[in-house]
N, C-alpha and C. Protein backbone atom coordinates (compact mmCIF):
# COMPACT_ATOMS: atom_id res chain seq x y z
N UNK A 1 16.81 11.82 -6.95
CA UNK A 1 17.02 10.71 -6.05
C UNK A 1 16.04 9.58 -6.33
N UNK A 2 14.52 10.03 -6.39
CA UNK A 2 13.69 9.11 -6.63
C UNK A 2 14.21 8.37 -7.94
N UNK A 3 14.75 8.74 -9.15
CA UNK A 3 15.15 8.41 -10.62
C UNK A 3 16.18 7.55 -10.26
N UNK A 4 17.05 7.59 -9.80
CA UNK A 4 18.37 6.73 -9.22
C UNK A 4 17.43 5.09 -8.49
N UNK A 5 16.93 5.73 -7.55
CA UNK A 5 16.38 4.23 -6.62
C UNK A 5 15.82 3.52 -7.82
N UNK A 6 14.64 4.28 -8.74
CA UNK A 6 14.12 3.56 -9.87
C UNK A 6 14.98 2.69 -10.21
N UNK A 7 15.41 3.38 -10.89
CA UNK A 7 17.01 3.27 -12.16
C UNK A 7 17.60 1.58 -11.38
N UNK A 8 17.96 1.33 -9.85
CA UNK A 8 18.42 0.42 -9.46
C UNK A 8 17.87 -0.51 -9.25
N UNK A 9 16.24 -0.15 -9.14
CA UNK A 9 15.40 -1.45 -8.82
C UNK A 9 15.32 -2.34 -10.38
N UNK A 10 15.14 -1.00 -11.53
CA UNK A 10 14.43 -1.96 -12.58
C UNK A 10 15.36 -3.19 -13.29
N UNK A 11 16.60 -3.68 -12.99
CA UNK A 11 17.47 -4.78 -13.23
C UNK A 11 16.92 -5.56 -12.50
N UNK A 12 16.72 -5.47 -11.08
CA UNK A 12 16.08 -6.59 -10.44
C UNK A 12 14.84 -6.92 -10.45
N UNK A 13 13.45 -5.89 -10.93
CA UNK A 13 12.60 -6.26 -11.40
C UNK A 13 12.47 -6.86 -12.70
N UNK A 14 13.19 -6.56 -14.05
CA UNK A 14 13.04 -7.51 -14.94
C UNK A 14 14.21 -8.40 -14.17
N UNK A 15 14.82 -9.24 -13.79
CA UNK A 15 15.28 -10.65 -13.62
C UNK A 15 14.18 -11.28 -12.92
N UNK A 16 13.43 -10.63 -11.87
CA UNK A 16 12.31 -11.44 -11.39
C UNK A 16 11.08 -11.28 -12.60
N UNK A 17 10.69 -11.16 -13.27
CA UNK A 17 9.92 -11.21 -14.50
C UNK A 17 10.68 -12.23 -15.22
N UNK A 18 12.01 -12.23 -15.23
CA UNK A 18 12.49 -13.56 -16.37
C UNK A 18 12.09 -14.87 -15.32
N UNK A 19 12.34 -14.80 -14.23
CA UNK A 19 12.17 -15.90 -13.42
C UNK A 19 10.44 -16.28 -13.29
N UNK A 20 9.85 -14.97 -13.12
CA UNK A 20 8.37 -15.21 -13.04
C UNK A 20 8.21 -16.19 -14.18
N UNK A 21 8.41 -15.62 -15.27
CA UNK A 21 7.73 -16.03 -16.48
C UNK A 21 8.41 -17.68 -16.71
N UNK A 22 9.42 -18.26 -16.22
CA UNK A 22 9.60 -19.24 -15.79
C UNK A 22 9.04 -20.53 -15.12
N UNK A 23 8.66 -19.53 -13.74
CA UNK A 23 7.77 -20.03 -13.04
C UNK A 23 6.37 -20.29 -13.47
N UNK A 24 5.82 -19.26 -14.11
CA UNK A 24 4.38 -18.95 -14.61
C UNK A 24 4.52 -20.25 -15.48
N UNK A 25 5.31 -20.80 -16.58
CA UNK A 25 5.51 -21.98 -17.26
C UNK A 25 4.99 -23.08 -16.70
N UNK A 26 6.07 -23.30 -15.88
CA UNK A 26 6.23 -24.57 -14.54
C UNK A 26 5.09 -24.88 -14.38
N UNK A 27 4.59 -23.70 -13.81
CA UNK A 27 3.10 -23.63 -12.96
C UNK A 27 1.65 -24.32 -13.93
N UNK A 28 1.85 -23.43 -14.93
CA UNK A 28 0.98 -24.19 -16.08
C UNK A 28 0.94 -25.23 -16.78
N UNK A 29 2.08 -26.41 -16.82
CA UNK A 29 2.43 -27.69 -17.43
C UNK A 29 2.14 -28.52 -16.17
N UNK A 30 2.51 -28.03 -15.28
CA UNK A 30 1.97 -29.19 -13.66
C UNK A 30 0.96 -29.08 -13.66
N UNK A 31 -0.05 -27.88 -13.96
CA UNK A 31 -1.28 -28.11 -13.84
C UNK A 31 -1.95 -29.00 -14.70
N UNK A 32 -0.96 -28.94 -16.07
CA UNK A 32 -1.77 -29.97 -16.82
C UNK A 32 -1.86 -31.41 -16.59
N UNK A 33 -1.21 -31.50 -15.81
CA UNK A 33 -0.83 -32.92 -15.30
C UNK A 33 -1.45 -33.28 -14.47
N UNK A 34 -1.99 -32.49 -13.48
CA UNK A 34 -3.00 -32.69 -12.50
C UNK A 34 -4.13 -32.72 -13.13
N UNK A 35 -4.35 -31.93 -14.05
CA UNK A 35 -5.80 -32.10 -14.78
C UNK A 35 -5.93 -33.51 -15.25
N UNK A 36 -4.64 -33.58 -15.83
CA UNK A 36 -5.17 -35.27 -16.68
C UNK A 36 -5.39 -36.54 -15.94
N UNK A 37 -4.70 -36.26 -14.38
CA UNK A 37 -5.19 -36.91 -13.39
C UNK A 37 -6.65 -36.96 -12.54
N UNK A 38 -7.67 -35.81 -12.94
CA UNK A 38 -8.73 -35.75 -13.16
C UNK A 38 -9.50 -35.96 -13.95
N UNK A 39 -9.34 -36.10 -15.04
CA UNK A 39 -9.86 -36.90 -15.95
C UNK A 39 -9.85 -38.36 -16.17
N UNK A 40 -11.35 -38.43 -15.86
CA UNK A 40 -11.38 -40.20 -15.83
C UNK A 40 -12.45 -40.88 -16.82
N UNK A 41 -12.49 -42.19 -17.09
CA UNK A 41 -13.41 -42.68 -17.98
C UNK A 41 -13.22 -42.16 -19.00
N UNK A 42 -14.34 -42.53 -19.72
CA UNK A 42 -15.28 -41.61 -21.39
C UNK A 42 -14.24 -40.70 -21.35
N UNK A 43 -14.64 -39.45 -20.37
CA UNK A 43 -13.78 -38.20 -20.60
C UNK A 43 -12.40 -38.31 -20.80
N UNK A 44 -11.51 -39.17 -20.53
CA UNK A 44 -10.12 -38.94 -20.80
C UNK A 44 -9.66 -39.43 -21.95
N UNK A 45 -10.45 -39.80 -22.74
CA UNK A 45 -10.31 -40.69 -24.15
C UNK A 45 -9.43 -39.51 -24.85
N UNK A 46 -10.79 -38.28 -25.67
CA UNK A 46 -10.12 -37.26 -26.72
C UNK A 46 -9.88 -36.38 -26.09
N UNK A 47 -10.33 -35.93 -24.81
CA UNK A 47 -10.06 -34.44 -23.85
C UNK A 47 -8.41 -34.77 -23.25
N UNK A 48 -8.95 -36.14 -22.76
CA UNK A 48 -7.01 -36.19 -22.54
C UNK A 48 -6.24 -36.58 -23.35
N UNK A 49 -6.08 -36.91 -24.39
CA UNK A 49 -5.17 -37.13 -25.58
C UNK A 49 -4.93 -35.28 -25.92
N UNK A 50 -5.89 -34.64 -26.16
CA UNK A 50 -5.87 -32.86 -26.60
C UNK A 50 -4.90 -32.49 -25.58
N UNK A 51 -4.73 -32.95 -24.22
CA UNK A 51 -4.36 -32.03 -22.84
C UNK A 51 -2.79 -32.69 -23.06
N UNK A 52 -2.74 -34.05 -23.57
CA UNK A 52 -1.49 -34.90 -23.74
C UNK A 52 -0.24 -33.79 -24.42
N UNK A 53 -1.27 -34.09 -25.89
CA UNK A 53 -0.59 -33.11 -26.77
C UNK A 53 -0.20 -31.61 -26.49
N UNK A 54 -1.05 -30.82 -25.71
CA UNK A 54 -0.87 -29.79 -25.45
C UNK A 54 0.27 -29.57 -24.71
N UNK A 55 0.11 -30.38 -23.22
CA UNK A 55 1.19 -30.85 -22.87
C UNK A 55 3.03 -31.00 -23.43
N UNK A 56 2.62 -32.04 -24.24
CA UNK A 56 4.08 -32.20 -24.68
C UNK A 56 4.56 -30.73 -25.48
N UNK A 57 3.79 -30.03 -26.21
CA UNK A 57 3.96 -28.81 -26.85
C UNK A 57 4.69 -27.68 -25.86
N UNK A 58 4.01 -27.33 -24.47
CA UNK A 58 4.40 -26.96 -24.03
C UNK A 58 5.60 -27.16 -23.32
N UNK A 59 5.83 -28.48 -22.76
CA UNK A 59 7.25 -29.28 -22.75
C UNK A 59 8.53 -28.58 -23.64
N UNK A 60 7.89 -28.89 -24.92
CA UNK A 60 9.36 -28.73 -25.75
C UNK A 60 9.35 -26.92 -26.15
N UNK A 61 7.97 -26.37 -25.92
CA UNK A 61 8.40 -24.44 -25.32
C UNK A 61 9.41 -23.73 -24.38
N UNK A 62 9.01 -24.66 -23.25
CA UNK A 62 9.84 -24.67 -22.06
C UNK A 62 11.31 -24.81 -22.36
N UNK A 63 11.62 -26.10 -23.25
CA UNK A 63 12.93 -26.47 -23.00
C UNK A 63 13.76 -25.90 -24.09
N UNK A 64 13.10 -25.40 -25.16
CA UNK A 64 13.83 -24.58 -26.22
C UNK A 64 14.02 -22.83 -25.48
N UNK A 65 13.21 -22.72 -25.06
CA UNK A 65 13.76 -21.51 -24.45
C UNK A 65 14.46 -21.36 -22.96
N UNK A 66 14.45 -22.18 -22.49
CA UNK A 66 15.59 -22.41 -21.44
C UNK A 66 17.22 -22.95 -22.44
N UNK A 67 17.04 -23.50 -22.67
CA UNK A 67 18.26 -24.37 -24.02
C UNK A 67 18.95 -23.11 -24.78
N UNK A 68 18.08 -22.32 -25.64
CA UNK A 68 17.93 -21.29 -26.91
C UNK A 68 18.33 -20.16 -25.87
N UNK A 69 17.66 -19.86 -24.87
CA UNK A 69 18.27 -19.06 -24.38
C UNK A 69 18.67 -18.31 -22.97
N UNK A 70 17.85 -18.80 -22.01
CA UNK A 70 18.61 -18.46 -20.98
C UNK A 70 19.82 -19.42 -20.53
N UNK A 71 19.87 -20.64 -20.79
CA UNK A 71 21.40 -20.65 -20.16
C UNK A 71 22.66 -20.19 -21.22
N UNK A 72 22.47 -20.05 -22.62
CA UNK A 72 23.32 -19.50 -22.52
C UNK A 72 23.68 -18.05 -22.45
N UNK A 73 22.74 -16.95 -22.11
CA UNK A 73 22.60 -16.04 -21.71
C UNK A 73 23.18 -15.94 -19.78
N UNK A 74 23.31 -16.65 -19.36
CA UNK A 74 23.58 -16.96 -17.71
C UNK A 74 24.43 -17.82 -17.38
N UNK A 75 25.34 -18.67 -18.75
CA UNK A 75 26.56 -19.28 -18.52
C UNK A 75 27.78 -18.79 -18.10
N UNK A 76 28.36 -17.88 -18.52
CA UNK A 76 29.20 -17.20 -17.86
C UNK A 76 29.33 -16.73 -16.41
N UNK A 77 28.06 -16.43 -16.08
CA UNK A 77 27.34 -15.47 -14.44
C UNK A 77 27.32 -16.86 -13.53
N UNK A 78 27.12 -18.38 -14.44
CA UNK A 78 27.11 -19.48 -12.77
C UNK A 78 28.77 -20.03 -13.29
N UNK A 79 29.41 -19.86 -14.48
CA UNK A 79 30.53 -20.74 -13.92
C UNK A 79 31.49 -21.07 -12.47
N UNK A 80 31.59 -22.24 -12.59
CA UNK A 80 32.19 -22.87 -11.25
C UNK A 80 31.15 -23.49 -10.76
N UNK A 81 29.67 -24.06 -11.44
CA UNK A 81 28.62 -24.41 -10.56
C UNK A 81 28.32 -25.70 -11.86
N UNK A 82 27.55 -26.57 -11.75
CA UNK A 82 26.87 -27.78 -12.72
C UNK A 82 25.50 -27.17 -12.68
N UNK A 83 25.17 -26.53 -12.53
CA UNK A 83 23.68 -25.93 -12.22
C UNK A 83 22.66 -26.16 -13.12
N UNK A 84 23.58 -25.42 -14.97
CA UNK A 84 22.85 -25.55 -16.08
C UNK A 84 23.74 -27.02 -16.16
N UNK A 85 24.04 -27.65 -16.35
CA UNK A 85 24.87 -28.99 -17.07
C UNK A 85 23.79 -30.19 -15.86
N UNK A 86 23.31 -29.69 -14.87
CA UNK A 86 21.97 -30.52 -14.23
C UNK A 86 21.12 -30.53 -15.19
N UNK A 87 20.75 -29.05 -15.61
CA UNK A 87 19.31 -28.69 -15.82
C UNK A 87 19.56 -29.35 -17.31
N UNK A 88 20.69 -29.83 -18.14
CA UNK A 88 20.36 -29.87 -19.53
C UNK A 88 20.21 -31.50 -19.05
N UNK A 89 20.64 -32.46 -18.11
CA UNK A 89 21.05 -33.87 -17.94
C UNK A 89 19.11 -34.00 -18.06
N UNK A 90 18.47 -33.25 -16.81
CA UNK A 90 17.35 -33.70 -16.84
C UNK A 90 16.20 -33.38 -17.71
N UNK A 91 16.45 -32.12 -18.62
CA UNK A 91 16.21 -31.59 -19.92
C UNK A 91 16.10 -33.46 -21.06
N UNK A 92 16.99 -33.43 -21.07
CA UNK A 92 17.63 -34.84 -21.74
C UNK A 92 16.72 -35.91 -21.40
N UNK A 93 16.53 -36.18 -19.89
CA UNK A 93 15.70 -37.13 -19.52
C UNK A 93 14.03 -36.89 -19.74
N UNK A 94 13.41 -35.86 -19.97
CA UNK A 94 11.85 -35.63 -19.55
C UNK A 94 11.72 -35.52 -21.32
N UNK A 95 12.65 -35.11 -22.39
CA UNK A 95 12.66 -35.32 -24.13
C UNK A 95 12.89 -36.71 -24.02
N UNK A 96 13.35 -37.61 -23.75
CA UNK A 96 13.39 -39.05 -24.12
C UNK A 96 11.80 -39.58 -23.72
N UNK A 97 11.34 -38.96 -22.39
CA UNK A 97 9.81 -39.53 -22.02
C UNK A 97 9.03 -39.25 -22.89
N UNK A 98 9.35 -38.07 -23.49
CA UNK A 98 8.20 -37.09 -24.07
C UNK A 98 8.27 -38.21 -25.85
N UNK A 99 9.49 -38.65 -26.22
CA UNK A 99 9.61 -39.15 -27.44
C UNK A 99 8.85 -40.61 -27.12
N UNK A 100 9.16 -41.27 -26.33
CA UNK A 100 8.64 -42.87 -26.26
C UNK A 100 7.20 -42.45 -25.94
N UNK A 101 6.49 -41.79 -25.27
CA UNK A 101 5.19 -41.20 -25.47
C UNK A 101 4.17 -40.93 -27.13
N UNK A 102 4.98 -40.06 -27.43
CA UNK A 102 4.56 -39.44 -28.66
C UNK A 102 4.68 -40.80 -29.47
N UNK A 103 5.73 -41.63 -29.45
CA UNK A 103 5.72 -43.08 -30.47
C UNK A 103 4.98 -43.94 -29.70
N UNK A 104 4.13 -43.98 -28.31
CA UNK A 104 3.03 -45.22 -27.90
C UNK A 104 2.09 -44.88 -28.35
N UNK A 105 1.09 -45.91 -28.27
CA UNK A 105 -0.35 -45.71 -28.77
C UNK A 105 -1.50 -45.24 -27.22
N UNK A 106 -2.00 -44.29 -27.46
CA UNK A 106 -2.86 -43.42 -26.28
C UNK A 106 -3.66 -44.88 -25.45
N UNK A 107 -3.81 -45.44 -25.84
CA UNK A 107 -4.89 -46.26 -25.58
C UNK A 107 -4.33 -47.29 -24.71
N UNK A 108 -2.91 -47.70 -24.81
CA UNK A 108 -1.90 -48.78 -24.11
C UNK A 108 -2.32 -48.69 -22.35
N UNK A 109 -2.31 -49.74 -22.49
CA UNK A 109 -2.49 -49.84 -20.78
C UNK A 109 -1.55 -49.11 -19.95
N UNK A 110 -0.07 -49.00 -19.99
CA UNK A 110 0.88 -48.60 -19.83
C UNK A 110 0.77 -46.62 -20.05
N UNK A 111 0.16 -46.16 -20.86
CA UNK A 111 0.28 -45.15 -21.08
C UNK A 111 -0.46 -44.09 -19.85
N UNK A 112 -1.02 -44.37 -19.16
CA UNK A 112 -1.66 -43.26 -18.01
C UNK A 112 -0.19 -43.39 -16.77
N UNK A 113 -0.07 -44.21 -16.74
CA UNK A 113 1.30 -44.24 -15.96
C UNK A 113 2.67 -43.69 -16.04
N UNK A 114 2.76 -43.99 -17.62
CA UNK A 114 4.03 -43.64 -18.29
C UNK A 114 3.85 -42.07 -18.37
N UNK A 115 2.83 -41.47 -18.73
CA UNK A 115 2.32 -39.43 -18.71
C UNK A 115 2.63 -39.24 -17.16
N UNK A 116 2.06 -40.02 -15.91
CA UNK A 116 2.57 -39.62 -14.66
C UNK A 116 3.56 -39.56 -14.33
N UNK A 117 4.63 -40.99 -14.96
CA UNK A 117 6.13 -40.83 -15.25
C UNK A 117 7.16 -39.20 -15.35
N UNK A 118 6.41 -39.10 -16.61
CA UNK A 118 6.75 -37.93 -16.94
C UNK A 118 6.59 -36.68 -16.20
N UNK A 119 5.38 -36.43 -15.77
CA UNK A 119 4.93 -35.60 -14.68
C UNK A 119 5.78 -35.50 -13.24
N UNK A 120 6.23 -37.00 -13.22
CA UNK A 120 7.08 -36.43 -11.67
C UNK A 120 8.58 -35.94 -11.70
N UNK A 121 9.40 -36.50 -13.67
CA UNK A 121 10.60 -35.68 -13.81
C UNK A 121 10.00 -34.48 -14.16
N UNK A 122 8.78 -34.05 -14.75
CA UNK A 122 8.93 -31.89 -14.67
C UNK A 122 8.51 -31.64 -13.58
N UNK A 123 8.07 -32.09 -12.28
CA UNK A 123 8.03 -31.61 -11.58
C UNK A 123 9.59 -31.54 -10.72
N UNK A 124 10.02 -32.76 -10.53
CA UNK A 124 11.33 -32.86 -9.81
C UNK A 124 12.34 -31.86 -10.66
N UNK A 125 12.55 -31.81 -11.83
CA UNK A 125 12.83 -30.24 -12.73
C UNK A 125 12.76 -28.96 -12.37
N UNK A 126 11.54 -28.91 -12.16
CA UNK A 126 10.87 -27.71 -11.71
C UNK A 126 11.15 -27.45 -10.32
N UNK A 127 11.47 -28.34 -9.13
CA UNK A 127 11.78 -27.91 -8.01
C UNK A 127 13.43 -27.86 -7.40
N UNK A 128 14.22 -28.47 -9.01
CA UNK A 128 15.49 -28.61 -8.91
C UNK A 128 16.04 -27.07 -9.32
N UNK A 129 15.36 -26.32 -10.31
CA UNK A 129 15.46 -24.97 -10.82
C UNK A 129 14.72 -24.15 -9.75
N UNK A 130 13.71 -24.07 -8.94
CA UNK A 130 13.43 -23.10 -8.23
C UNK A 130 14.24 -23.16 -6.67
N UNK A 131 15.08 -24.10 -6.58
CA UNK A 131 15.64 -24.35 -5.12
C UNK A 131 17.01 -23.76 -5.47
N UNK A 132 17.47 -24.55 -6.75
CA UNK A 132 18.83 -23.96 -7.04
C UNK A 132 19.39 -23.18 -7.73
N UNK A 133 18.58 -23.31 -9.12
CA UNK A 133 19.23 -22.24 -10.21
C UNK A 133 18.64 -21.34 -9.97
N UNK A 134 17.41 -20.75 -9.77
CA UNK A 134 16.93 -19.68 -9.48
C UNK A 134 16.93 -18.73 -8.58
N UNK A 135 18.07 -19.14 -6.93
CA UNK A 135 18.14 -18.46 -6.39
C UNK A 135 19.90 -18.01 -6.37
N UNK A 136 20.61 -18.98 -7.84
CA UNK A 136 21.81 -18.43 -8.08
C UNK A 136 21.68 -17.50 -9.38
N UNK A 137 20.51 -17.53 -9.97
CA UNK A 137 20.16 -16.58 -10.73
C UNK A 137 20.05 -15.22 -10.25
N UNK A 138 19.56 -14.99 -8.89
CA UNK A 138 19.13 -13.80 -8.33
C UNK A 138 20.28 -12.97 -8.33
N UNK A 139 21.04 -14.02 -8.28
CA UNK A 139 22.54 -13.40 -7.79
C UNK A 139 23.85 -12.97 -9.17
N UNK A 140 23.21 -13.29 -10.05
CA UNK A 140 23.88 -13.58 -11.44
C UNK A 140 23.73 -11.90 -11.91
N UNK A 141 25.25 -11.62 -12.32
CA UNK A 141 25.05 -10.35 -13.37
C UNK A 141 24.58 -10.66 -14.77
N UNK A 142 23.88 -10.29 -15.26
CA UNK A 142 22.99 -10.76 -16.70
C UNK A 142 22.46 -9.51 -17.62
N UNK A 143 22.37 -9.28 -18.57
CA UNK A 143 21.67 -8.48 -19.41
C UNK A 143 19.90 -8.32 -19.04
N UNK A 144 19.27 -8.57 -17.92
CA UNK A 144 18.14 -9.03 -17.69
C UNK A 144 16.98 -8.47 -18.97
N UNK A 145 17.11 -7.16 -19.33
CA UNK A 145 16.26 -6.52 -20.44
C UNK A 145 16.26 -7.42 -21.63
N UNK A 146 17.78 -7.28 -21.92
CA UNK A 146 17.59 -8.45 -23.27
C UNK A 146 17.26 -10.07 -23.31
N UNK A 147 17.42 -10.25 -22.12
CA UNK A 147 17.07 -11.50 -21.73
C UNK A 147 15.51 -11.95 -22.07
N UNK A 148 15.10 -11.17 -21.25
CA UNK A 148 13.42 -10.84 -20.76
C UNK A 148 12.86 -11.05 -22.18
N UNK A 149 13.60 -9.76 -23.32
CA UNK A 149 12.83 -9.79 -24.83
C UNK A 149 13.62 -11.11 -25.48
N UNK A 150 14.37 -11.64 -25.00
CA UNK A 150 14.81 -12.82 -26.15
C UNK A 150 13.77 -13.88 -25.95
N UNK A 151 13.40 -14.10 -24.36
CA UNK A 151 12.66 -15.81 -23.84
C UNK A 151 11.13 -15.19 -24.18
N UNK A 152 10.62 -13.66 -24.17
CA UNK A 152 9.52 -13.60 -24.88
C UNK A 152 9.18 -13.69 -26.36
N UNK A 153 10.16 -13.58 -27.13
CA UNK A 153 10.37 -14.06 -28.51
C UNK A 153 10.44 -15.17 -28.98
N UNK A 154 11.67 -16.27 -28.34
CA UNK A 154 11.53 -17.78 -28.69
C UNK A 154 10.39 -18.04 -27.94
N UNK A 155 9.57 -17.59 -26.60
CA UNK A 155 8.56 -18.52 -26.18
C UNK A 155 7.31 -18.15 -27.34
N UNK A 156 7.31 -16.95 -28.20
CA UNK A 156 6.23 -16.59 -28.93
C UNK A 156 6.50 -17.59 -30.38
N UNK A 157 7.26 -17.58 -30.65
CA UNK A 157 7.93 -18.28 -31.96
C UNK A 157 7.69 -20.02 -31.65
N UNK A 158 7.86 -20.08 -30.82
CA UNK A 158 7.68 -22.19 -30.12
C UNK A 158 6.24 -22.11 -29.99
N UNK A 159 5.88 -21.15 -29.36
CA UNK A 159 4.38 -21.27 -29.41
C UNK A 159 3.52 -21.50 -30.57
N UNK A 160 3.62 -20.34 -31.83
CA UNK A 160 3.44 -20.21 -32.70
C UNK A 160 3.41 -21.97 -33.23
N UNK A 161 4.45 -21.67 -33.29
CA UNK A 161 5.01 -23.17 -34.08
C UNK A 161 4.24 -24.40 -33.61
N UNK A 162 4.43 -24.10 -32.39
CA UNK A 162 3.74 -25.58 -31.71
C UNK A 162 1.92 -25.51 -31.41
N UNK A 163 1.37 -24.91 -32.44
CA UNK A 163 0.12 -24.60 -32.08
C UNK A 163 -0.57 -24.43 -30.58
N UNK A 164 0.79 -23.23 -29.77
CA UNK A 164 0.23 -23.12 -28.71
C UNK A 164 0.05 -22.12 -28.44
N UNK A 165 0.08 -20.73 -29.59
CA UNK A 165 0.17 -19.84 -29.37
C UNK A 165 -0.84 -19.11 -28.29
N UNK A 166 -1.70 -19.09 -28.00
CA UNK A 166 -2.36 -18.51 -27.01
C UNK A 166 -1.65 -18.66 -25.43
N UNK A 167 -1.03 -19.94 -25.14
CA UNK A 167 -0.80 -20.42 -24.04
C UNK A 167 1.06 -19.23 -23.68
N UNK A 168 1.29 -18.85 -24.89
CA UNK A 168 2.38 -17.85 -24.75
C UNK A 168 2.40 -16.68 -24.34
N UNK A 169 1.16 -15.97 -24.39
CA UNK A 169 0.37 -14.67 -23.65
C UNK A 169 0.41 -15.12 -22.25
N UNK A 170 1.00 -13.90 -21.59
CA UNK A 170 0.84 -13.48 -19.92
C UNK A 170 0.80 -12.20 -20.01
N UNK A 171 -0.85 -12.01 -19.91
CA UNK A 171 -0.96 -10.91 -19.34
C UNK A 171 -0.88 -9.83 -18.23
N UNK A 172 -1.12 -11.09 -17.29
CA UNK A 172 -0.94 -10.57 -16.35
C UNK A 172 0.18 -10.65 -14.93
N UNK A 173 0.90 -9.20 -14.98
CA UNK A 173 1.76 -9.60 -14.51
C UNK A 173 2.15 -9.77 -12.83
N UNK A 174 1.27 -9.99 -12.46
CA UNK A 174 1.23 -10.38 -10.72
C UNK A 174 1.25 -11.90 -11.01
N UNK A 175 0.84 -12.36 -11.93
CA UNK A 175 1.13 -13.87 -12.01
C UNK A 175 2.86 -13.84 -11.91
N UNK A 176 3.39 -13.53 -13.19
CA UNK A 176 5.02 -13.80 -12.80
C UNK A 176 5.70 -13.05 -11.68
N UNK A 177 5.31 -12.93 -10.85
CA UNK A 177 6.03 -12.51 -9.35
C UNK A 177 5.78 -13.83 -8.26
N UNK A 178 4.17 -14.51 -9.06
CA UNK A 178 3.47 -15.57 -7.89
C UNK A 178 4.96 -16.94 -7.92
N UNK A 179 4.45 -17.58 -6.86
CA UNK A 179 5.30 -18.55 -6.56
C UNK A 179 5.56 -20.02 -7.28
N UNK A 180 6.26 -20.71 -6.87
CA UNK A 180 5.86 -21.79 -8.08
C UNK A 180 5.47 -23.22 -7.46
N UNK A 181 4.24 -23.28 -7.46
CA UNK A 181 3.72 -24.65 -6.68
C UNK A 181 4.09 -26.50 -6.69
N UNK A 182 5.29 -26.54 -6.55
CA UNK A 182 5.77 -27.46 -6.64
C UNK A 182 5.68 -28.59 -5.52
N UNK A 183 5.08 -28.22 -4.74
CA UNK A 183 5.06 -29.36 -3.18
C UNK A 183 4.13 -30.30 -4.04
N UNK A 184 3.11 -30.25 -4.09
CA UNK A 184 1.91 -31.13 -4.67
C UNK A 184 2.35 -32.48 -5.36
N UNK A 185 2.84 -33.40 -5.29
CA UNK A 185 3.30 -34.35 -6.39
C UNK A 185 2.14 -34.09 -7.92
N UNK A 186 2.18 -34.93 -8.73
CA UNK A 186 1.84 -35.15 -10.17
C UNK A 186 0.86 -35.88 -10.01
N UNK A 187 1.44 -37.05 -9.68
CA UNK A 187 1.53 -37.99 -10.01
C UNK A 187 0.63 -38.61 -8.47
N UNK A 188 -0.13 -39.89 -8.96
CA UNK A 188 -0.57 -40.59 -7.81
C UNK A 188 -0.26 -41.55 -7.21
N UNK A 189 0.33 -42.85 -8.38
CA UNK A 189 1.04 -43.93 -7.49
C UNK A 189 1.66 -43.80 -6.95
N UNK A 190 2.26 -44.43 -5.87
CA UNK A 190 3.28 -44.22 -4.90
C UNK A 190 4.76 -45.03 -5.73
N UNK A 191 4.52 -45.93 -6.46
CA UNK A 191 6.03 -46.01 -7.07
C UNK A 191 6.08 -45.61 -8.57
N UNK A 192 5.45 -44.55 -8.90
CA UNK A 192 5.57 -43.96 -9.80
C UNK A 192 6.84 -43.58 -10.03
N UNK A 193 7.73 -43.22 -9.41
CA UNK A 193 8.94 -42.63 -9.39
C UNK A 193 9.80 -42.23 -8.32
N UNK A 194 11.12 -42.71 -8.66
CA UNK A 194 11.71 -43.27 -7.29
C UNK A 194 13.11 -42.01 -7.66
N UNK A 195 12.73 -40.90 -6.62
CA UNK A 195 13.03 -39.56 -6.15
C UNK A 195 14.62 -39.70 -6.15
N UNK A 196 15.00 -40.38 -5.69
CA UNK A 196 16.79 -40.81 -5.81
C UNK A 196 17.02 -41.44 -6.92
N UNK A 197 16.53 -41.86 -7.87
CA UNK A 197 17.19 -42.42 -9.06
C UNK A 197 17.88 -41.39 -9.78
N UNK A 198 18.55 -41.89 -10.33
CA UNK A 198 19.47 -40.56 -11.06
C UNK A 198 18.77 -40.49 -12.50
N UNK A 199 18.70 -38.86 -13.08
CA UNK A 199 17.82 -39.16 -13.97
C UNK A 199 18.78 -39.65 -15.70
């Protein structure tokens, strides 16, 4: 009996591990964003250009393995919903920031604004996937095992690639169960970004 209850929980514990490790993402790219909003003067010259870059690296981790492979691993399980066809529109929008970034010069007056820019579509991202796709995920029949080893593979392989490999290790796994802190804005100006625009 005890082997059976197991047996039924562990599908729903790895899907919340695919979602953790999701979240655990989220959680760590907003933070970088808040950091670089702490960084001021002298200090934000080469420490925040390093956090920039790191940044965008992790950006395009995120979105190759959401892209590569969970939606289409979970396309079938939401049809009848725009859920992923949201998530690729604003996917679309936060790679166009991330490109006119990477082609400005760090130093532009324009550029501490334009990184907060960016910061408030992954966050508005990030709270568009934990409100909606993620709690139609819960509900989604899915391969969750193979899932779990595919997004730990492309996230190890993007990492790799994107000289971020360390930032691809989670060890620990009470982190991917934790929640995903999205209330906080990014960003500090107040018209940094205007919440109803379509992205």
């Amino acid at each position: 009996m005890c082997n059976a209850a197991a047996g039924a929980r562990a599908p729903a514990d790895t899907r919340d591990q695919v979602l953790g490790l999701l979240r655990h993402d989220f959680h760590r790219v907003l933070e970088d964003f808040r950091e670089f909003e702490r960084l001021a003067g002298e200090e934000a010259g080469q420490t925040g250009q390093r956090l920039v870059q790191r940044t965008f690296a992790e950006l395009k981790m995120i979105a190759a393995v959401e892209e590569q492979v969970l939606y289409p691993a979970v396309h079938q399980a939401l049809a009848g919903t725009d859920l992923i066809e949201q998530s690729e529109i604003e996917h679309a929008c936060i790679r166009r920031l991330v490109d006119e970034l990477e082609s400005a010069q760090p130093d532009a007056v324009d550029y501490p604004r334009d990184f907060r820019i960016l910061g408030e579509h992954v966050r508005l991202h990030a709270r568009d996937e934990e409100l909606e796709l993620f709690p139609a995920l819960r509900e989604a029949d899915a391969d969750w095992e193979r899932l779990r080893t595919d997004m730990q593979s492309r996230r190890a392989e993007m990492a790799e690639d994107l000289g971020i490999a360390p930032l691809a290790r989670v060890e620990d796994h009470e982190a991917l169960a934790s929640g995903l802190p999205i209330d906080a804005p990014v960003a500090t100006d107040d018209d940094v970004i205007d919440e109803t625009a379509e992205a």
